[in-house]
Protein backbone atom coordinates (compact mmCIF):
# COMPACT_ATOMS: atom_id res chain seq x y z
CA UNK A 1 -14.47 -30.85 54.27
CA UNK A 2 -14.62 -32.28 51.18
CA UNK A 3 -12.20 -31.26 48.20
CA UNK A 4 -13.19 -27.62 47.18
CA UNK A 5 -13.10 -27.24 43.20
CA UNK A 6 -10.36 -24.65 42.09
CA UNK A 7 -13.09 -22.99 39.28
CA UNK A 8 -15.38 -21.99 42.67
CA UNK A 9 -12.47 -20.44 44.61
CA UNK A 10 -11.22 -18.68 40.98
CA UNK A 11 -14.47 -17.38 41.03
CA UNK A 12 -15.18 -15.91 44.46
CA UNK A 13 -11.89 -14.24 44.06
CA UNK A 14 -12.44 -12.64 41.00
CA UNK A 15 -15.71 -11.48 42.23
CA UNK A 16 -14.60 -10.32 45.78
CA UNK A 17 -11.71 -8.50 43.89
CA UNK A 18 -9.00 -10.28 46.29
CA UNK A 19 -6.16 -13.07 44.50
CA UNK A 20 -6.51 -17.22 45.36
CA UNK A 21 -3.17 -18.38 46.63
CA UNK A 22 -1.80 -21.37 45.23
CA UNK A 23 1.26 -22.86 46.59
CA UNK A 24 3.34 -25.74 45.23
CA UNK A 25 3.86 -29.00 47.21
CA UNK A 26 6.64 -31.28 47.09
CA UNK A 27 6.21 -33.59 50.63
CA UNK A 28 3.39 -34.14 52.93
CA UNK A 29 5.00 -31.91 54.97
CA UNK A 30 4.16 -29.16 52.97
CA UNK A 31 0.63 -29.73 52.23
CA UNK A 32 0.35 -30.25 56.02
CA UNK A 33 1.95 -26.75 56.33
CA UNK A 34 -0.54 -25.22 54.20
CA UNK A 35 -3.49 -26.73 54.81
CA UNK A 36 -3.04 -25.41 59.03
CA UNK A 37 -2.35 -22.15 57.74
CA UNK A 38 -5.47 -21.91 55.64
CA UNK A 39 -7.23 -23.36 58.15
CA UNK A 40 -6.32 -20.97 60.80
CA UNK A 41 -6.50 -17.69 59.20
CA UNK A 42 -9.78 -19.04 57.47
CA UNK A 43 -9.38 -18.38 53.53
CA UNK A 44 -8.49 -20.89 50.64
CA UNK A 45 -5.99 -22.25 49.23
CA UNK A 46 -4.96 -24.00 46.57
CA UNK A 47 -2.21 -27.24 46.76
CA UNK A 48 -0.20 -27.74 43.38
CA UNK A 49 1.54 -30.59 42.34
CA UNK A 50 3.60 -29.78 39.58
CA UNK A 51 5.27 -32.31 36.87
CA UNK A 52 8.64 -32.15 38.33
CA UNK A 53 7.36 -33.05 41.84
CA UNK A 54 5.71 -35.85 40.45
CA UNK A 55 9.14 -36.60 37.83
CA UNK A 56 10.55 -36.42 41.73
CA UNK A 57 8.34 -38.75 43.16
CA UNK A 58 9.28 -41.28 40.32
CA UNK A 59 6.72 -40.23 38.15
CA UNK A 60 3.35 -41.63 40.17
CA UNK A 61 1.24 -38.88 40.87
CA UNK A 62 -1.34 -40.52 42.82
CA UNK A 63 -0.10 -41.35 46.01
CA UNK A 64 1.58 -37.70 46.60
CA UNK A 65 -2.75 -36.42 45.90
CA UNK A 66 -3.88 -39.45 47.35
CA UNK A 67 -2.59 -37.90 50.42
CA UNK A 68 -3.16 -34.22 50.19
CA UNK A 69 -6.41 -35.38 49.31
CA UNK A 70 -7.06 -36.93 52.49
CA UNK A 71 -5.46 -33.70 54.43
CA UNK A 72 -8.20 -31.38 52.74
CA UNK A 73 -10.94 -33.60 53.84
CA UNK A 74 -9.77 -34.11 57.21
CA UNK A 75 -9.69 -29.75 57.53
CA UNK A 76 -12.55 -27.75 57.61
CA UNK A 77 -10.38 -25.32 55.11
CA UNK A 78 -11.42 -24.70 51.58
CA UNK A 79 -8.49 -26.04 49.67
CA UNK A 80 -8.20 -27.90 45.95
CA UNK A 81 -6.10 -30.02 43.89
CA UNK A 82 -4.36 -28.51 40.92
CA UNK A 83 -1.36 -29.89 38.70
CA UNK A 84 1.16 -27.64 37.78
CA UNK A 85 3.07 -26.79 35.00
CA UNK A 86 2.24 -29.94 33.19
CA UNK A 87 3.98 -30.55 30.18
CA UNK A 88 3.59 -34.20 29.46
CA UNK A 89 -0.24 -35.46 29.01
CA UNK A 90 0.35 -38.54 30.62
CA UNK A 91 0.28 -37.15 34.09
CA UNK A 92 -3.27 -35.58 33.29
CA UNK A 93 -4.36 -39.16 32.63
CA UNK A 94 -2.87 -40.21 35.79
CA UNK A 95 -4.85 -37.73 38.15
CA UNK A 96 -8.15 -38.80 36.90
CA UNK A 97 -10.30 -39.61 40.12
CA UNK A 98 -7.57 -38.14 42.29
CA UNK A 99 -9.37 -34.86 43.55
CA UNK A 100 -8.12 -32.59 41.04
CA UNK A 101 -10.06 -30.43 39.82
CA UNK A 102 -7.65 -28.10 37.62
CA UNK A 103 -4.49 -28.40 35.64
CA UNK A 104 -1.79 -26.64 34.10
CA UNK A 105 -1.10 -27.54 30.69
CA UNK A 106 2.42 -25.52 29.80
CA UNK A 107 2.99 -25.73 26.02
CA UNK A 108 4.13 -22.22 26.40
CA UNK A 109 7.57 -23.30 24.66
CA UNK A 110 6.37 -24.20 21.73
CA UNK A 111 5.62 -21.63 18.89
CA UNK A 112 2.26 -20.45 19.30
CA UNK A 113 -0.04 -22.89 16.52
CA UNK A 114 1.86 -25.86 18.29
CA UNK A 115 0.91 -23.99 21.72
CA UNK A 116 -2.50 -23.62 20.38
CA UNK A 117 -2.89 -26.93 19.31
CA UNK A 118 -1.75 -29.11 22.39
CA UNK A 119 -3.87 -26.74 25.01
CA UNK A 120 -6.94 -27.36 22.70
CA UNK A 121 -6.12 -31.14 23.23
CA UNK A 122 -5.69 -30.51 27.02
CA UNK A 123 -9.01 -28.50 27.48
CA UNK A 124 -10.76 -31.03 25.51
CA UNK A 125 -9.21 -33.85 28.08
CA UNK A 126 -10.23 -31.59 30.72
CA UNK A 127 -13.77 -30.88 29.97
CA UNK A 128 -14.36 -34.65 30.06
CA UNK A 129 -13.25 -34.42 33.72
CA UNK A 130 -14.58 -31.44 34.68
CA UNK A 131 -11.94 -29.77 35.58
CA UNK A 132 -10.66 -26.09 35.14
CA UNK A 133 -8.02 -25.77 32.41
CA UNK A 134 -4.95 -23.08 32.80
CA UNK A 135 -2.85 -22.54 29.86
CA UNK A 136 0.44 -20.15 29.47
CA UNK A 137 1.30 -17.37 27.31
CA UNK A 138 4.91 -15.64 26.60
CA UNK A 139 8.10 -17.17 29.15
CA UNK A 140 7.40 -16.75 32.92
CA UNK A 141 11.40 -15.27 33.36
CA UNK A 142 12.12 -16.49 29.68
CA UNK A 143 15.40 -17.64 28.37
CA UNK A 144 16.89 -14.16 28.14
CA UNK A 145 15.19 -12.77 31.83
CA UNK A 146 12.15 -11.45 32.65
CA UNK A 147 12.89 -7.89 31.49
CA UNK A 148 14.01 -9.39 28.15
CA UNK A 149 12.24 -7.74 24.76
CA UNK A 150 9.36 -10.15 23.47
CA UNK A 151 9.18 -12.77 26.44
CA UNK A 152 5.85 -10.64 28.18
CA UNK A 153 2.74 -11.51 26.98
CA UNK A 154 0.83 -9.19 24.81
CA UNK A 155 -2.86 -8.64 25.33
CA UNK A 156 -4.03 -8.92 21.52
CA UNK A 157 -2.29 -12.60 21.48
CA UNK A 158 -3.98 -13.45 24.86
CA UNK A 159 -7.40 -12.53 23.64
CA UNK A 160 -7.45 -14.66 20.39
CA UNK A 161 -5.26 -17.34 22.54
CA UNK A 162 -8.01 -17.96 25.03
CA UNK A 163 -10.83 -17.60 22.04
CA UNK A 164 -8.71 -20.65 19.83
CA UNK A 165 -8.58 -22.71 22.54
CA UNK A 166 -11.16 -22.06 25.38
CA UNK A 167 -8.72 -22.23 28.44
CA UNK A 168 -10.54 -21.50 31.41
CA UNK A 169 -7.32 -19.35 33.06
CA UNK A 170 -3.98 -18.01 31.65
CA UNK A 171 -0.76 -17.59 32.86
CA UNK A 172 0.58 -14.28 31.96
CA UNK A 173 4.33 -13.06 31.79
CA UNK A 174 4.69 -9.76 33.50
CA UNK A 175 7.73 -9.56 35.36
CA UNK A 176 7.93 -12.10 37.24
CA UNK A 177 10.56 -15.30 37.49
CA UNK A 178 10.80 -18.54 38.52
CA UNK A 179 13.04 -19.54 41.09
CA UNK A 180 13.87 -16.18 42.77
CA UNK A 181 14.82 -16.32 46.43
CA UNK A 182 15.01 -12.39 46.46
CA UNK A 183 11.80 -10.35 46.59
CA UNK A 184 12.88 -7.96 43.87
CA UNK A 185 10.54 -8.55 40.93
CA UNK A 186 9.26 -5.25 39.53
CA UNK A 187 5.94 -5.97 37.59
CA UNK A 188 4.34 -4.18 34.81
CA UNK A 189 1.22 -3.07 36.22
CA UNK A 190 -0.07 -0.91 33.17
CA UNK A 191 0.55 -4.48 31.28
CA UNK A 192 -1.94 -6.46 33.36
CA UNK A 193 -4.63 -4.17 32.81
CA UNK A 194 -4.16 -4.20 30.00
CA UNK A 195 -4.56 -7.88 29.17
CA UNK A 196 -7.65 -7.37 31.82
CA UNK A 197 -9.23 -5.17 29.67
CA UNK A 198 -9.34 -8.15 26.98
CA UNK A 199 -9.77 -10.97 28.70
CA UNK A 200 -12.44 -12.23 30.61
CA UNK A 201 -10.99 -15.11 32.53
CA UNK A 202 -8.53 -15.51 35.74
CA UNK A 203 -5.16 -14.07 34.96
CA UNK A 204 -2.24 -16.17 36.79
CA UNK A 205 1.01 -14.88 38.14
CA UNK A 206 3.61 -17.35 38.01
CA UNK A 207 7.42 -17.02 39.84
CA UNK A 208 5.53 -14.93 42.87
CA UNK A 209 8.08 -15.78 45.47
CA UNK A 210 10.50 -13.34 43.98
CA UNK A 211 7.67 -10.31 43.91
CA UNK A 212 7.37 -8.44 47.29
CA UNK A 213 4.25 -7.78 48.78
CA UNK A 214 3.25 -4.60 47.68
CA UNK A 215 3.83 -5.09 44.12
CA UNK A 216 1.74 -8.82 44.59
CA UNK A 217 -1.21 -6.43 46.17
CA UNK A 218 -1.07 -3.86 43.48
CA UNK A 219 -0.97 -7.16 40.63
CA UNK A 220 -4.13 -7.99 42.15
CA UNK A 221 -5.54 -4.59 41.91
CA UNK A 222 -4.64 -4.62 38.47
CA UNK A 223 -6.32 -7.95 37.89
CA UNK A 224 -4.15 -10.37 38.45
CA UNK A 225 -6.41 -13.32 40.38
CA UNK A 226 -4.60 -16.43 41.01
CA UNK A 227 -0.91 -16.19 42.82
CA UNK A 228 1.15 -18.90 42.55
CA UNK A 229 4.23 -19.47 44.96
CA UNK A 230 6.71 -22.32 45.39
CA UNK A 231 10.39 -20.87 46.08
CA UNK A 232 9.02 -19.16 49.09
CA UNK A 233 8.14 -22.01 50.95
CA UNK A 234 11.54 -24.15 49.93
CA UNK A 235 13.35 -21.37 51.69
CA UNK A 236 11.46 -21.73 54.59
CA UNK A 237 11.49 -25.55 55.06
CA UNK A 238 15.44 -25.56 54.10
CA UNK A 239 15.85 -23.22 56.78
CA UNK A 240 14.22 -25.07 59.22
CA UNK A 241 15.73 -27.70 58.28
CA UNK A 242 19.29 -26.27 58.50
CA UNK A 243 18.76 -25.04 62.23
CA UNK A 244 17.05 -28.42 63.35
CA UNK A 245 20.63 -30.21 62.28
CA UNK A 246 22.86 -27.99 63.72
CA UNK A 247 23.04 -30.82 66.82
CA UNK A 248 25.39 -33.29 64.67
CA UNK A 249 24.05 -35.84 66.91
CA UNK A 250 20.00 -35.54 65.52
CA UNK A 251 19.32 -38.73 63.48
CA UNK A 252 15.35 -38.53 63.21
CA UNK A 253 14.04 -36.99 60.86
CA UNK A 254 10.89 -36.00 62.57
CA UNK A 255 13.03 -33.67 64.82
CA UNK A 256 13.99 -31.54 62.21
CA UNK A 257 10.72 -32.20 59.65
CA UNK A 258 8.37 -30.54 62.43
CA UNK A 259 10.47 -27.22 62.60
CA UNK A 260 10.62 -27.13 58.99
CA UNK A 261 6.92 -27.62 58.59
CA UNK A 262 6.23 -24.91 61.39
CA UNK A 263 8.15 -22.26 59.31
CA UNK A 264 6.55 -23.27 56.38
CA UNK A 265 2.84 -22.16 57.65
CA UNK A 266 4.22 -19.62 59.29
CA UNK A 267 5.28 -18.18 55.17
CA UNK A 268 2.02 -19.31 53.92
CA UNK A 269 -0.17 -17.87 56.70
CA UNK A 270 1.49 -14.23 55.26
CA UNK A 271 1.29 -14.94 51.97
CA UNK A 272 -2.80 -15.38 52.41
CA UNK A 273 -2.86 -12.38 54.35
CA UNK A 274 -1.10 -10.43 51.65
CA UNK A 275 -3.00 -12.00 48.74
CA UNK A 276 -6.75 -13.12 49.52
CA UNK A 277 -7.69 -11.10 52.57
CA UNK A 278 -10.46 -8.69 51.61
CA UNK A 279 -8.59 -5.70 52.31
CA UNK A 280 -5.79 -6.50 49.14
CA UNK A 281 -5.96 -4.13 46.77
CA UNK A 282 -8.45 -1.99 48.37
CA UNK A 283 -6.16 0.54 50.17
């Protein structure tokens, strides 16, 4: 099936009233992993590349989508490209023609006329390519925690953020963190409707590894849309990983590769369950 475009996914989610996975990639083995998940339990996904997978790959971001790319067209599941947390425009450039169909532009540290200024430059860039523009808004986890005072994003500054610059999505902090390999995020619930209430475009949930299920399923409710996860997988594939090598002897790497991969779709086939089945939020 050809590439699926990440705006017509955003949008059947936000009108079914379910969330859009989207779950960072960092080997082929990963975007195998979730492509025969979403192809199994039949919903969509979305596989992210962010900028320090691609500052991992040696900075070339095509071959990485060059080959995720080919996995999506060789499934019959609905999946798109979208780059992550991208910071420096370069790697926009370099993803022209690649399949993408959405970015990330983070400018979320600088102060918020800077912030306003380089996202207008990135939706501009992105209109050209037709692609979907996210943009952030207050520190996912922030430098002091997630909990700490003025790091959450308030819903006045999102409204007149998304009307100064025209982002197409916005990344919201509510609670959750980056990097957490303990489901313990608490989010603010009463805070996401409220930005709902004000905005009319796809809120994103950043850091949703570390956010159990329930609270992910009442986020949606709320009207959170698109649910991004990364840590969660890494735990998985390190773990298979781990137990593959336990035989000293084991030299290649396909032998402990596959069981990493396995427990990989096993995580995302959950994860799609929780957030995009029809019944989230509902109950």
């Amino acid at each position: 099936m050809p590439v699926v475009h990440t705006g017509e996914l955003l949008r059947e989610a936000m009108a079914g009233g379910v969330g859009l996975a989207a779950f960072n990639v960092i080997n082929l083995e990963h975007g195998e992993a979730i492509v025969e998940a979403a192809e199994e339990i039949g919903l969509p996904a979305v596989l992210q590349v962010s900028e320090n997978c691609v500052k991992f790959h040696r900075g070339q971001v095509r071959p990485l989508l060059a080959g995720l790319a080919a996995m999506a067209e060789a499934s019959h599941a609905r999946v798109s490209l979208h780059l992550d947390h991208i910071e420096e425009f370069q790697f926009l450039e370099q993803a022209v023609g690649t399949g993408v169909s959405s970015a990330m532009f983070d400018a979320s540290k600088l102060a918020i006329a800077e912030n306003i200024a380089a996202t207008r430059r990135a939706v501009s860039f992105a209109r050209t390519q037709g692609w979907h523009l996210e943009a952030e808004l207050g520190e996912v986890g922030g430098k002091d925690g997630a909990h700490a005072p003025g790091v959450r994003t308030d819903p006045a500054e999102a409204a007149a953020f998304i009307e100064s610059t025209g982002v197409d999505s916005l990344a919201v902090a509510v609670g959750s963190s980056h990097a957490m390999t303990a489901q313990t995020a608490l989010l603010d619930h009463d805070l996401i409707r409220r930005i709902r209430a004000v905005v009319d475009v796809p809120l994103v949930l950043h850091g949703s590894s570390g956010v159990p299920s329930t609270e992910l399923a009442l986020a949606i409710e709320a009207g959170m849309t698109k649910i991004n996860i990364g840590t969660m997988l890494n735990i998985a594939f390190t773990e298979g990983v781990r137990e593959a090598l336990r035989p000293m002897e084991l030299v290649d790497p396909r032998k402990y590769l596959a069981p990493a991969r396995t427990r990989t779709a096993r995580v995302v086939r959950e994860a799609l369950k929780t957030i995009s089945s029809p019944r989230t939020g509902k109950s």
